[in-house]
N, C-alpha and C. Protein backbone atom coordinates (compact mmCIF):
# COMPACT_ATOMS: atom_id res chain seq x y z
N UNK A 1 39.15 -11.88 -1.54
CA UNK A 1 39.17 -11.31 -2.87
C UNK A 1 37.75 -11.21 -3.40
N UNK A 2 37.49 -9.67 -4.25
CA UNK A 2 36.00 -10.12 -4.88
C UNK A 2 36.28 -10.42 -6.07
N UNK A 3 35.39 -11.48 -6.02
CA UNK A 3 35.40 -11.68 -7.61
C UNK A 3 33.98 -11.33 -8.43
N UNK A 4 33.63 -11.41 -9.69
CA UNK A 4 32.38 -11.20 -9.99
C UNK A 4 31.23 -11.69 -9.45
N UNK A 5 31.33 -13.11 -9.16
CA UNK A 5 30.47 -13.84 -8.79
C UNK A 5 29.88 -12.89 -7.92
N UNK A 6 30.78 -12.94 -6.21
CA UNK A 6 30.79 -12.11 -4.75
C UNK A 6 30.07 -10.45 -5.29
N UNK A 7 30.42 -9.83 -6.11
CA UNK A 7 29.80 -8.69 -6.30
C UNK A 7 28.51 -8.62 -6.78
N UNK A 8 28.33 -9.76 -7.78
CA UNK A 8 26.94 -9.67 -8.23
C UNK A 8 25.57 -10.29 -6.93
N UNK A 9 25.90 -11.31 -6.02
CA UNK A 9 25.40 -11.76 -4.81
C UNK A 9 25.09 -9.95 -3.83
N UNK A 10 26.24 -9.32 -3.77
CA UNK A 10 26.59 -7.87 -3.27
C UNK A 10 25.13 -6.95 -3.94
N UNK A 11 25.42 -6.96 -4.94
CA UNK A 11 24.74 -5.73 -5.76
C UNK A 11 22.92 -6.59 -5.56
N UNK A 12 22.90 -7.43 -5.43
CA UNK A 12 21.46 -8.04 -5.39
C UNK A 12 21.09 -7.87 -4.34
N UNK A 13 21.56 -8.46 -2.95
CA UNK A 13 21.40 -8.30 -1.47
C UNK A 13 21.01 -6.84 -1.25
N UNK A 14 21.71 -5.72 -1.97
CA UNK A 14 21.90 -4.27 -1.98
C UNK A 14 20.51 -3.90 -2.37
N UNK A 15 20.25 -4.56 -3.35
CA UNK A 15 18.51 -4.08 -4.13
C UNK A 15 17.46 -4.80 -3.49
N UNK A 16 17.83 -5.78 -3.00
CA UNK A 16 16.56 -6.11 -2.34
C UNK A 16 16.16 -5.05 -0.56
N UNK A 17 17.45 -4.98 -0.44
CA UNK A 17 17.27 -4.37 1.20
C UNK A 17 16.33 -3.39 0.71
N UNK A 18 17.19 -1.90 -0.30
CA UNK A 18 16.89 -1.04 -0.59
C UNK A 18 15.14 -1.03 -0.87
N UNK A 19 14.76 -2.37 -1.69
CA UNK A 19 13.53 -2.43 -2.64
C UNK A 19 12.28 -2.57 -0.98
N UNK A 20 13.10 -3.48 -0.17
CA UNK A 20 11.79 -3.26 1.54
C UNK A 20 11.88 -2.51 1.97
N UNK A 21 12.99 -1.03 2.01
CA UNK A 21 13.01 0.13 2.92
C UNK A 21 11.79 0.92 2.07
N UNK A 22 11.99 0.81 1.07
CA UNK A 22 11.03 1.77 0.08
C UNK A 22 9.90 0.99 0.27
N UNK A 23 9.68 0.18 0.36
CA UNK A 23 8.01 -0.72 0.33
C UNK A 23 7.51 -0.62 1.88
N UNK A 24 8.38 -0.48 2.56
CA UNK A 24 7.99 -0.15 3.98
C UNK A 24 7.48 1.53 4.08
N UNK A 25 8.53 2.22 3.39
CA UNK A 25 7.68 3.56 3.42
C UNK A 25 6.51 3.79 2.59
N UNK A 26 6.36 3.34 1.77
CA UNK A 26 5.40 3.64 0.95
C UNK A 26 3.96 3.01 1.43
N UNK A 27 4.27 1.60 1.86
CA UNK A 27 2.99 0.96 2.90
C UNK A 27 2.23 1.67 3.79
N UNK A 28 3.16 2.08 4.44
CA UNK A 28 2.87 3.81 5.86
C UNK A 28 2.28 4.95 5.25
N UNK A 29 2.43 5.24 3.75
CA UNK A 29 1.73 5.94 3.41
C UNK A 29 0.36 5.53 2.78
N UNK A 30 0.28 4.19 2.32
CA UNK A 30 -0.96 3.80 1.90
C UNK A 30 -1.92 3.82 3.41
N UNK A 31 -1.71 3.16 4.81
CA UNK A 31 -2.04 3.01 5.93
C UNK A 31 -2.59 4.68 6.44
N UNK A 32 -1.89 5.43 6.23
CA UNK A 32 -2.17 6.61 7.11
C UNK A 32 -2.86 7.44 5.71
N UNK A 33 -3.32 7.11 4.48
CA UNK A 33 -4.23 7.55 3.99
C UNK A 33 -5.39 6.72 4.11
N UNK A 34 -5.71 5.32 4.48
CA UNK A 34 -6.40 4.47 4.52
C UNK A 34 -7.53 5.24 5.99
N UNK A 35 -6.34 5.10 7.10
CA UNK A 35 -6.93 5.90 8.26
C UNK A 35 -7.67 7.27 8.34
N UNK A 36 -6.72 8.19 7.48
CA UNK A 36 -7.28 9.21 7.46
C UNK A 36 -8.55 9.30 6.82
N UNK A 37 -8.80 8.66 5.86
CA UNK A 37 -10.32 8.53 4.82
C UNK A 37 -11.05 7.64 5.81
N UNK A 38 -10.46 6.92 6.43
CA UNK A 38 -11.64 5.93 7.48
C UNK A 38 -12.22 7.75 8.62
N UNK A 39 -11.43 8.04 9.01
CA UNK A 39 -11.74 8.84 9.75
C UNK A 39 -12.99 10.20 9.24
N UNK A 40 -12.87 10.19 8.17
CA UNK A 40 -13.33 11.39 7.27
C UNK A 40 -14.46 10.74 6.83
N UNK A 41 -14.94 9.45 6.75
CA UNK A 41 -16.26 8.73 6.42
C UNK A 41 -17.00 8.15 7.73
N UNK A 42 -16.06 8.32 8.88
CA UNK A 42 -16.56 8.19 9.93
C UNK A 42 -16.93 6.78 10.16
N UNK A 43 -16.12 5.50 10.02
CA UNK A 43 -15.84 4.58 10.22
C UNK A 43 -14.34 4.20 10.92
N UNK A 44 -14.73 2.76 11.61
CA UNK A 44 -13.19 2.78 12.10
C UNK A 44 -12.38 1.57 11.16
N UNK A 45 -11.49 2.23 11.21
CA UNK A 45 -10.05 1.03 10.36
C UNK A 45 -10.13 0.02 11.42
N UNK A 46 -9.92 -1.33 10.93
CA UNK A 46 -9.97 -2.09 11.35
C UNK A 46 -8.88 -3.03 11.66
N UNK A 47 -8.13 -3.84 12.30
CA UNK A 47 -6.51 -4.49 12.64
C UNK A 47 -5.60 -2.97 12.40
N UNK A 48 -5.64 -1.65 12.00
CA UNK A 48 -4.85 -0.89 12.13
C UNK A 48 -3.83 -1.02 11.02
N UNK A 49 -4.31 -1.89 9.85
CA UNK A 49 -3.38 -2.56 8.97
C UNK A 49 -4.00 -2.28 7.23
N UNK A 50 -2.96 -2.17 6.79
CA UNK A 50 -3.03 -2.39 5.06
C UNK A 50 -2.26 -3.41 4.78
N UNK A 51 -3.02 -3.83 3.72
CA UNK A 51 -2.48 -5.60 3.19
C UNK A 51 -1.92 -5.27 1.80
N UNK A 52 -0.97 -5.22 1.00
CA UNK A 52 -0.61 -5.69 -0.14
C UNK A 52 -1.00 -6.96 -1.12
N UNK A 53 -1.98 -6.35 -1.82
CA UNK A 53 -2.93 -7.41 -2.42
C UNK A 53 -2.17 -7.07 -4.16
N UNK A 54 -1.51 -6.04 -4.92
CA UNK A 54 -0.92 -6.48 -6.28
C UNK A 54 -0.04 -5.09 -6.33
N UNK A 55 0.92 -6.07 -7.12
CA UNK A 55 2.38 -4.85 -7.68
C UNK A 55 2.55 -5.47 -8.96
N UNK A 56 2.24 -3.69 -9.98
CA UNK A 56 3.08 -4.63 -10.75
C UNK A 56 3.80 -2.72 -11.48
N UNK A 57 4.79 -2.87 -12.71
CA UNK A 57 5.07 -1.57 -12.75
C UNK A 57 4.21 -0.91 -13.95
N UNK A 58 4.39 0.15 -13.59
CA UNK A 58 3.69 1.13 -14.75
C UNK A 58 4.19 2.47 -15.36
N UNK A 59 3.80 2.70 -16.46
CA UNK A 59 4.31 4.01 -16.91
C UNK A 59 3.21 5.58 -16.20
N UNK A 60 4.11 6.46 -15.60
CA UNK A 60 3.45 7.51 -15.09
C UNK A 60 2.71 8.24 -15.91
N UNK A 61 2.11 9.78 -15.60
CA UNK A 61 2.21 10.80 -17.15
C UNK A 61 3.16 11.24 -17.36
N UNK A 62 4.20 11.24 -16.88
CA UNK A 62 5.54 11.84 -17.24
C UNK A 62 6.18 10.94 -17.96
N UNK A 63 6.35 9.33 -17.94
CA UNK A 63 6.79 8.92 -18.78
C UNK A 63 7.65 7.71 -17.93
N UNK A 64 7.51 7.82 -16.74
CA UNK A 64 8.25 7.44 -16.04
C UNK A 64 8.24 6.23 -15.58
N UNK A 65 9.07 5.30 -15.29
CA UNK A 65 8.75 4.06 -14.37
C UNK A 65 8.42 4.13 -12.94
N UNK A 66 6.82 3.77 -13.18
CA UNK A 66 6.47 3.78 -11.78
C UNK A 66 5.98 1.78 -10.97
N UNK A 67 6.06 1.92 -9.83
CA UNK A 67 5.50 0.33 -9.25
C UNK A 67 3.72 0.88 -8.65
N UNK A 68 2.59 0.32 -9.44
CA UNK A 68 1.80 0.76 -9.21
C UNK A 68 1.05 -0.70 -8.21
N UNK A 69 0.61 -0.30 -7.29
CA UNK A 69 0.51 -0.99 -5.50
C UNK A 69 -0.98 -0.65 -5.67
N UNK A 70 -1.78 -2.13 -5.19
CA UNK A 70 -2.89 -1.69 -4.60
C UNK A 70 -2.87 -2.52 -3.29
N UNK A 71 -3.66 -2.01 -2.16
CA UNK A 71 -3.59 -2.46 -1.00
C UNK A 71 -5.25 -2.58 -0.32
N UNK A 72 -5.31 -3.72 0.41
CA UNK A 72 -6.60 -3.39 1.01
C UNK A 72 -6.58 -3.75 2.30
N UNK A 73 -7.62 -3.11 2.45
CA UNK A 73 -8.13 -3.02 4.63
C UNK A 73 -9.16 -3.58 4.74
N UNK A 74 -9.60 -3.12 6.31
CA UNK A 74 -11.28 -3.60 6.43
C UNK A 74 -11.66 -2.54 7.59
N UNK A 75 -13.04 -2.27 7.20
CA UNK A 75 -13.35 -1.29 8.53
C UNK A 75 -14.46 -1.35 9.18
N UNK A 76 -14.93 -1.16 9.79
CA UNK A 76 -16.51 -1.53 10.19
C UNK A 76 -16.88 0.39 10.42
N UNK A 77 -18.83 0.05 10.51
CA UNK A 77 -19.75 1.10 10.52
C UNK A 77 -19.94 0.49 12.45
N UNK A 78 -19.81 -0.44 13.09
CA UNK A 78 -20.58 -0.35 14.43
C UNK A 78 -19.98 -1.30 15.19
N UNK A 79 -18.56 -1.97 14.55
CA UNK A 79 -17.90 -2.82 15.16
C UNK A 79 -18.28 -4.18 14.92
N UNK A 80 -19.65 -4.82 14.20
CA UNK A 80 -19.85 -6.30 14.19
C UNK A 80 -19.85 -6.41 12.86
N UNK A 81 -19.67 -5.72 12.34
CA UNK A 81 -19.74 -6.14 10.85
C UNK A 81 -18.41 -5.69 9.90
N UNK A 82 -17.65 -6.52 9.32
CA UNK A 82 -16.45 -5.78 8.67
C UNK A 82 -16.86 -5.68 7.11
N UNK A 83 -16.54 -4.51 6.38
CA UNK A 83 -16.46 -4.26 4.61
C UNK A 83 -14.90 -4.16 4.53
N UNK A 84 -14.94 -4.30 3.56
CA UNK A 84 -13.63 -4.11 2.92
C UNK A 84 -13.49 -2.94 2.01
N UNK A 85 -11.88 -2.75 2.21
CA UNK A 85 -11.52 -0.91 1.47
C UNK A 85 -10.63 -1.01 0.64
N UNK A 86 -10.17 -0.55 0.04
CA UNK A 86 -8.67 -0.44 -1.25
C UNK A 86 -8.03 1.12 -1.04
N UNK A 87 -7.07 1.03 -0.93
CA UNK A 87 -5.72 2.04 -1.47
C UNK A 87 -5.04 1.77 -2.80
N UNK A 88 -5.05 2.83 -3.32
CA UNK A 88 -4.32 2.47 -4.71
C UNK A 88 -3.12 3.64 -5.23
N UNK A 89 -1.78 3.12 -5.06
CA UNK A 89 -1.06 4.14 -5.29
C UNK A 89 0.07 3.94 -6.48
N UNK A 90 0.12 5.05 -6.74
CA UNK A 90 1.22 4.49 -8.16
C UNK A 90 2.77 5.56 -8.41
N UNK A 91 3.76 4.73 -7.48
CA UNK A 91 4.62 5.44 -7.16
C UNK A 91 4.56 5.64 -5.39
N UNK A 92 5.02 6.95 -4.94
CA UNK A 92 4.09 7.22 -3.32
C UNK A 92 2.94 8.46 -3.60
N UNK A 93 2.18 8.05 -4.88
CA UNK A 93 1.07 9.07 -5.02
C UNK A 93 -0.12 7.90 -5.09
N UNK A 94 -1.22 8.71 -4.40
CA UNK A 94 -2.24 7.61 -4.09
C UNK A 94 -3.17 8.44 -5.05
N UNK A 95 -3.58 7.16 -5.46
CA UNK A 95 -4.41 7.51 -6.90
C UNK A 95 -6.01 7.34 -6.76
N UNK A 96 -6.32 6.32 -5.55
CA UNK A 96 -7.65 5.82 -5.03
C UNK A 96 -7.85 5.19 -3.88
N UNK A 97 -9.03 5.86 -3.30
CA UNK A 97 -9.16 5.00 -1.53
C UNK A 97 -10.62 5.02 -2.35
N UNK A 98 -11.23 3.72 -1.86
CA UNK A 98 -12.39 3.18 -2.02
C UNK A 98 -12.66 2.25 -0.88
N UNK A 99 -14.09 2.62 -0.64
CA UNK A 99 -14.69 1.98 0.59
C UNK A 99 -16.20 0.85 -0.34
N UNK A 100 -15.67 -0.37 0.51
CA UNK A 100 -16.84 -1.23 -0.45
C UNK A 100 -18.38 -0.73 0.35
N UNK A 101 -19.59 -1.08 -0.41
CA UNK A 101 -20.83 -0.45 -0.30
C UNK A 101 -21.31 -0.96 1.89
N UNK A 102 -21.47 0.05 2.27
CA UNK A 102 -21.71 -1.02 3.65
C UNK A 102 -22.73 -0.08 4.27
N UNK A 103 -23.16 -0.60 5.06
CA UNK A 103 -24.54 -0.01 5.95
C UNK A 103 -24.24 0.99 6.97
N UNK A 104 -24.40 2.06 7.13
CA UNK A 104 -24.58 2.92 8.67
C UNK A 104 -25.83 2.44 9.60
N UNK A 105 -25.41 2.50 10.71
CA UNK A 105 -26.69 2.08 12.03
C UNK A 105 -27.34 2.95 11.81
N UNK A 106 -28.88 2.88 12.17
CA UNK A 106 -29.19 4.20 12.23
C UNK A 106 -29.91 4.58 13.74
């Protein structure tokens, strides 16, 4: 039998799955803009990875409830030296890729 209790356990289990399928896609998109801007500054991404460093929610320009995500990487200019990078997206729209100040070989 359900009772309230059993449905409300239901409806939570339901939002959380739902809330990592969406945080999993949206990660893949912070990652493969992370890469692509590593590639376009001509550095390499580094572990192949974006980290989830803050969530919290926000209002869009539309008015809307959005979860605004920033994420960071690391990449190197020559392989011995790592900087660190940020993705910043609000919603699955990326609002900022920033690369911290780092040296080219010359």
């Amino acid at each position: 039998m359900l009772t309230l209790s059993k449905l409300f356990w239901l409806l939570l289990l339901g939002a959380g799955a739902a809330y990592w399928w969406v945080a999993r896609e949206i990660k893949e998109i912070a990652y493969q803009a992370a890469k692509a801007h590593c590639r376009r500054m001509d550095v390499a991404l580094l572990d192949d990875s974006v980290v989830l460093r803050k969530l919290r929610p926000v209002r869009g320009e539309d008015g809307r409830l959005a979860f605004w995500r920033r994420y960071s990487f690391e990449f190197s200019t020559t392989g011995a030296q790592r900087y660190g990078g940020t993705v910043v997206l609000q919603g699955r729209r990326i609002k900022l890729i920033q690369l911290d100040p780092h040296h080219y070989p010359e």
